[in-house]
C-alpha atoms as a PDB file:
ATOM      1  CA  UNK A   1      -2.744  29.892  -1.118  1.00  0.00           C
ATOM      2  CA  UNK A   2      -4.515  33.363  -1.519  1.00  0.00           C
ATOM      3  CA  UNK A   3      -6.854  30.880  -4.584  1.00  0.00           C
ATOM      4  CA  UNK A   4      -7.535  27.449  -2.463  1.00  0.00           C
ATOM      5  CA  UNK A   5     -10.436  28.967  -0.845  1.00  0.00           C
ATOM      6  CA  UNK A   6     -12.627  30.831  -3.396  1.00  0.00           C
ATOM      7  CA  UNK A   7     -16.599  31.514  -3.101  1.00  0.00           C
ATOM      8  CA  UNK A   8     -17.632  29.517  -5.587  1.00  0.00           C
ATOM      9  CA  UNK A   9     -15.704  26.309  -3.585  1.00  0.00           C
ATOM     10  CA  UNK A  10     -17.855  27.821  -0.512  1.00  0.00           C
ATOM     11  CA  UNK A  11     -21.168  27.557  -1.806  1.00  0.00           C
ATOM     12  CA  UNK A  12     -20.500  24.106  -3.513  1.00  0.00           C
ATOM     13  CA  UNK A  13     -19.141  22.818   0.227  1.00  0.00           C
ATOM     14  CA  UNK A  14     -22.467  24.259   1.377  1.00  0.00           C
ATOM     15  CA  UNK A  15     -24.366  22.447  -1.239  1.00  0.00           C
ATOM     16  CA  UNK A  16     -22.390  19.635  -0.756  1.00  0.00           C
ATOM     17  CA  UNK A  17     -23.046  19.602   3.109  1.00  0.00           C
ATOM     18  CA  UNK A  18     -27.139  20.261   2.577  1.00  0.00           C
ATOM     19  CA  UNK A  19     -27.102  17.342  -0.060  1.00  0.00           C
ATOM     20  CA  UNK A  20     -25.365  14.956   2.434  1.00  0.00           C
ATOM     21  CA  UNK A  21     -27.404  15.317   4.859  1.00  0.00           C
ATOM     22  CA  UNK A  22     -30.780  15.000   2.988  1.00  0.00           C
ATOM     23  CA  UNK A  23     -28.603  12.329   1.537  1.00  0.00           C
ATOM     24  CA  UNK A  24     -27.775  10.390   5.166  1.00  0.00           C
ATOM     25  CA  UNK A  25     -31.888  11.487   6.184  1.00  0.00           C
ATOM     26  CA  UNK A  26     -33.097   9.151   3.193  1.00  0.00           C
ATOM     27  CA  UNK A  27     -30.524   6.564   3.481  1.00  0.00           C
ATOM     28  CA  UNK A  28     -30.675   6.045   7.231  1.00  0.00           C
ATOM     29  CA  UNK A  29     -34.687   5.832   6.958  1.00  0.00           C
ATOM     30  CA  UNK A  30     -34.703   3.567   4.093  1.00  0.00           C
ATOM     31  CA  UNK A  31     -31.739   1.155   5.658  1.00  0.00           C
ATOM     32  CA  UNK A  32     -34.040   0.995   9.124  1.00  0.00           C
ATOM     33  CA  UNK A  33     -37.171   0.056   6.767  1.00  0.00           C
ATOM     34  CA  UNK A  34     -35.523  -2.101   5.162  1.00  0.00           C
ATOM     35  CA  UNK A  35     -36.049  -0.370   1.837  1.00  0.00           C
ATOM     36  CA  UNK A  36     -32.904  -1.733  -0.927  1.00  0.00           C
ATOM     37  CA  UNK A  37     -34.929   0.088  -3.807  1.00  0.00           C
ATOM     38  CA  UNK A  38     -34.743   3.604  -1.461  1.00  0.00           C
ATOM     39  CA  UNK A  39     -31.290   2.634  -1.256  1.00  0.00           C
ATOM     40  CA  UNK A  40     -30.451   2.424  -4.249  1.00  0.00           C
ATOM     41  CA  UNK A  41     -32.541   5.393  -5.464  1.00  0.00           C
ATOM     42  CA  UNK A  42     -30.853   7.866  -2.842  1.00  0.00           C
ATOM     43  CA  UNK A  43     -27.584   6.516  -3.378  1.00  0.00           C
ATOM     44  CA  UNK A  44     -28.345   7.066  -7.422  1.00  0.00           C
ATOM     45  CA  UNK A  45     -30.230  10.765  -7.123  1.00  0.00           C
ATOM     46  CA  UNK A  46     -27.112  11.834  -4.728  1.00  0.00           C
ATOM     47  CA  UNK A  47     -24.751  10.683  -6.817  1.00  0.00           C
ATOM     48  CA  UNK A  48     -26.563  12.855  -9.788  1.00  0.00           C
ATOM     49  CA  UNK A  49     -27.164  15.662  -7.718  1.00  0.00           C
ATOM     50  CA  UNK A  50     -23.279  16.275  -6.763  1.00  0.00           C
ATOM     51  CA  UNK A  51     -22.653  15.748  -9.911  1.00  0.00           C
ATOM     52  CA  UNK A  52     -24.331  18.764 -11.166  1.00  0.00           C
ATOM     53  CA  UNK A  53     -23.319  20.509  -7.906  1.00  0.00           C
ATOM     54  CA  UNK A  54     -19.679  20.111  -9.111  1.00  0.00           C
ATOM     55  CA  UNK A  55     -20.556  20.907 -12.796  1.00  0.00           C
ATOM     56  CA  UNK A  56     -22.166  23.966 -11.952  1.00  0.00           C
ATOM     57  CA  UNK A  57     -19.701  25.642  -9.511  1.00  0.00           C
ATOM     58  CA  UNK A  58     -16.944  24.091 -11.034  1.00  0.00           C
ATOM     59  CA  UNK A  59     -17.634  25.791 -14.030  1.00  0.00           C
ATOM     60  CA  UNK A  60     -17.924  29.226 -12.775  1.00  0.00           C
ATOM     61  CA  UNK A  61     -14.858  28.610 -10.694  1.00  0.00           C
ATOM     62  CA  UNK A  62     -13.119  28.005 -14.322  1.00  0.00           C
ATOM     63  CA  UNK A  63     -14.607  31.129 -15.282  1.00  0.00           C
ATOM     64  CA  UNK A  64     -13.270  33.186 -12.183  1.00  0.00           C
ATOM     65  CA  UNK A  65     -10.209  31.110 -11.531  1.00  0.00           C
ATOM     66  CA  UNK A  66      -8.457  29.534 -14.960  1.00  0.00           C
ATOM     67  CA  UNK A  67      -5.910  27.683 -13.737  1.00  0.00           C
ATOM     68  CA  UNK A  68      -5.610  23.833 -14.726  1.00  0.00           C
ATOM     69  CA  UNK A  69      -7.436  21.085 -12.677  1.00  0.00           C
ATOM     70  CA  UNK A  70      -9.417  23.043 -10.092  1.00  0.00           C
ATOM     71  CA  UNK A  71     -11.363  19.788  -9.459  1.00  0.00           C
ATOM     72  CA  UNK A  72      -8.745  18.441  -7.048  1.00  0.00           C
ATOM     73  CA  UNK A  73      -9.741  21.435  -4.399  1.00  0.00           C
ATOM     74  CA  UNK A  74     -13.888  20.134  -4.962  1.00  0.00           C
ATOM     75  CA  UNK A  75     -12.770  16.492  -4.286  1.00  0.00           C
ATOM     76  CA  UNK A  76     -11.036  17.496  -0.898  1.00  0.00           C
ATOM     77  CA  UNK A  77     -13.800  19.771   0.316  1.00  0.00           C
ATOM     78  CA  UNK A  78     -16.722  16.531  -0.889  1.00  0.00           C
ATOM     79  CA  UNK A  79     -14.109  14.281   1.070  1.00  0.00           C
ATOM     80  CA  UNK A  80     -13.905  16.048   4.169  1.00  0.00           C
ATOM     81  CA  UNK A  81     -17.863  17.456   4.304  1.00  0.00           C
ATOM     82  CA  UNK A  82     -18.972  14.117   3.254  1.00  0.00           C
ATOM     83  CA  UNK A  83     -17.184  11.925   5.852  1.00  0.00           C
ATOM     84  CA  UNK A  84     -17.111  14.496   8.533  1.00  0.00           C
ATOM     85  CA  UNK A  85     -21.143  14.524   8.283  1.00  0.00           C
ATOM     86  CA  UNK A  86     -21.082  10.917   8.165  1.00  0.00           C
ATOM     87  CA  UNK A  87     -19.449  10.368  10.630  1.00  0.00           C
ATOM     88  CA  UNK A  88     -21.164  13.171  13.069  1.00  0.00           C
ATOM     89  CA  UNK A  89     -24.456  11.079  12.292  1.00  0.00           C
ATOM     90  CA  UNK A  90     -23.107   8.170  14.352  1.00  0.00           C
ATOM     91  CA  UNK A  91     -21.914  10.437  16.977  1.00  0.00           C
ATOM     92  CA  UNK A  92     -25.379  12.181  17.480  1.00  0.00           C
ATOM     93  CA  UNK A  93     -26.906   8.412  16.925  1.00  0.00           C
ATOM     94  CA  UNK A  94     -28.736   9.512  14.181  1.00  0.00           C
ATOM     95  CA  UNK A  95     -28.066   6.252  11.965  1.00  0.00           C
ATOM     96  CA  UNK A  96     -30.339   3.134  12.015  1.00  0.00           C
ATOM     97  CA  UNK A  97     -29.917   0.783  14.035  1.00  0.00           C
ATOM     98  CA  UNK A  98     -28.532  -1.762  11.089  1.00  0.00           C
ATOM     99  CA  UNK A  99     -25.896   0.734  10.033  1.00  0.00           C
ATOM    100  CA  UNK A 100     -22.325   0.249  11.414  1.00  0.00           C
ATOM    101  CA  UNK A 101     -20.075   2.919  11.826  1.00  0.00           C
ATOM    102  CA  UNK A 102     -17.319   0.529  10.364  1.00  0.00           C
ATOM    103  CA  UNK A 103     -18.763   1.172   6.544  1.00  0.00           C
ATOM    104  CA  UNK A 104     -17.893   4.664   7.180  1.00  0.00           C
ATOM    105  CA  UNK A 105     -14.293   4.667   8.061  1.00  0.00           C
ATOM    106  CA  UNK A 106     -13.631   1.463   4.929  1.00  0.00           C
ATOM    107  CA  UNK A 107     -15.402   3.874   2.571  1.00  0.00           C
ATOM    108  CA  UNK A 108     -12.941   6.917   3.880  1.00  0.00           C
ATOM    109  CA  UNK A 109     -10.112   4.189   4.144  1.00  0.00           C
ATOM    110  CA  UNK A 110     -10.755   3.567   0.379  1.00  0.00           C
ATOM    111  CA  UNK A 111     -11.051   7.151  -0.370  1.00  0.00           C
ATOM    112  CA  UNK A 112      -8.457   8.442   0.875  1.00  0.00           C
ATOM    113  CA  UNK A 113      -6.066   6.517  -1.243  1.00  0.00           C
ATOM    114  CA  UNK A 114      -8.296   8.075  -4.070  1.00  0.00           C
ATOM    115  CA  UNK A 115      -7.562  10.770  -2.980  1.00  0.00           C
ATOM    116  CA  UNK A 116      -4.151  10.798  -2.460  1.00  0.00           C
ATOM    117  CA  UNK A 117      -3.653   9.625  -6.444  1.00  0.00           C
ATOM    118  CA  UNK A 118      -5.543  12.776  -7.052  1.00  0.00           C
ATOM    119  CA  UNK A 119      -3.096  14.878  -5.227  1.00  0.00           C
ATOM    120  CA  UNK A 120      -0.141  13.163  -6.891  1.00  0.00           C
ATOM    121  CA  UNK A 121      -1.971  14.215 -10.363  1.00  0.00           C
ATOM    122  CA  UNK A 122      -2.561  17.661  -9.138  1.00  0.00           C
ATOM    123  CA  UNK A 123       0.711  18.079  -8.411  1.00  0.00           C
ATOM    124  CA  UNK A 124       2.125  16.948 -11.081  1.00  0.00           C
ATOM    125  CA  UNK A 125       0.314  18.177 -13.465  1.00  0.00           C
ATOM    126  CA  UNK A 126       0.258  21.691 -12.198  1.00  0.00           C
ATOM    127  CA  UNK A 127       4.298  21.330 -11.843  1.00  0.00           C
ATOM    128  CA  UNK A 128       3.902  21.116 -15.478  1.00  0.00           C
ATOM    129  CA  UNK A 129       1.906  23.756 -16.141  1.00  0.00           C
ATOM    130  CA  UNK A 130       4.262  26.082 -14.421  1.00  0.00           C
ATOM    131  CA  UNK A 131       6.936  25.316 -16.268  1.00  0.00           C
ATOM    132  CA  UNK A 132       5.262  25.402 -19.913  1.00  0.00           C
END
């Protein structure tokens, strides 16, 4: 357990975090404008952006930590700091007024079960690795 938590998992959580919320600021200003192209476009450049947020911690965490599929550990901490800000922004009534909490907890719903297939890989794979 002394390996879950590392710094480089840290400062991609805290990247992760900052980009979600620029990420909900853009979205939840184009959605009340009524902007699909800003949409799109956020949805797009975030999608890029914590891409290279994973590629770029993930590889120094390979560097500092080799063990075999350290990417389940970044898709739990995007999981949890992405829906937990998500959902925060409906409790502080930050969303637009044509957003609907409900799209939040179906994408989580979905994700989750994601998720959980990811886990049974990590596990199973890193059962494997043990033993070889």
């Amino acid at each position: 357990m002394k390996t879950f938590i590392t710094n480089n998992l840290l400062k991609f959580t805290l990247g992760t975090i900052i980009l979600t919320i620029l990420f909900r600021i853009v979205l939840s200003a184009s959605i009340t404008n009524k902007l699909t192209s800003g949409v799109i476009i956020c949805s797009i450049l975030y999608g890029i952006l914590m891409w290279f947020n994973g590629k770029y911690f993930g590889k120094k965490e390979y560097e500092y930590l080799p063990i075999y599929d350290i990417g389940f550990r970044f898709h739990l901490f995007t999981f949890l700091a992405h829906n937990l800000i998500s959902v925060l922004w409906f409790v502080f009534a930050f969303e637009s007024k044509y957003e609907n909490i409900k799209v939040i907890y179906i994408t989580a719903l979905i994700w989750s079960v994601i998720l959980i297939i990811h886990l049974i890989y990590y596990l199973s794979v890193r059962k494997e690795t043990i033993k070889n």
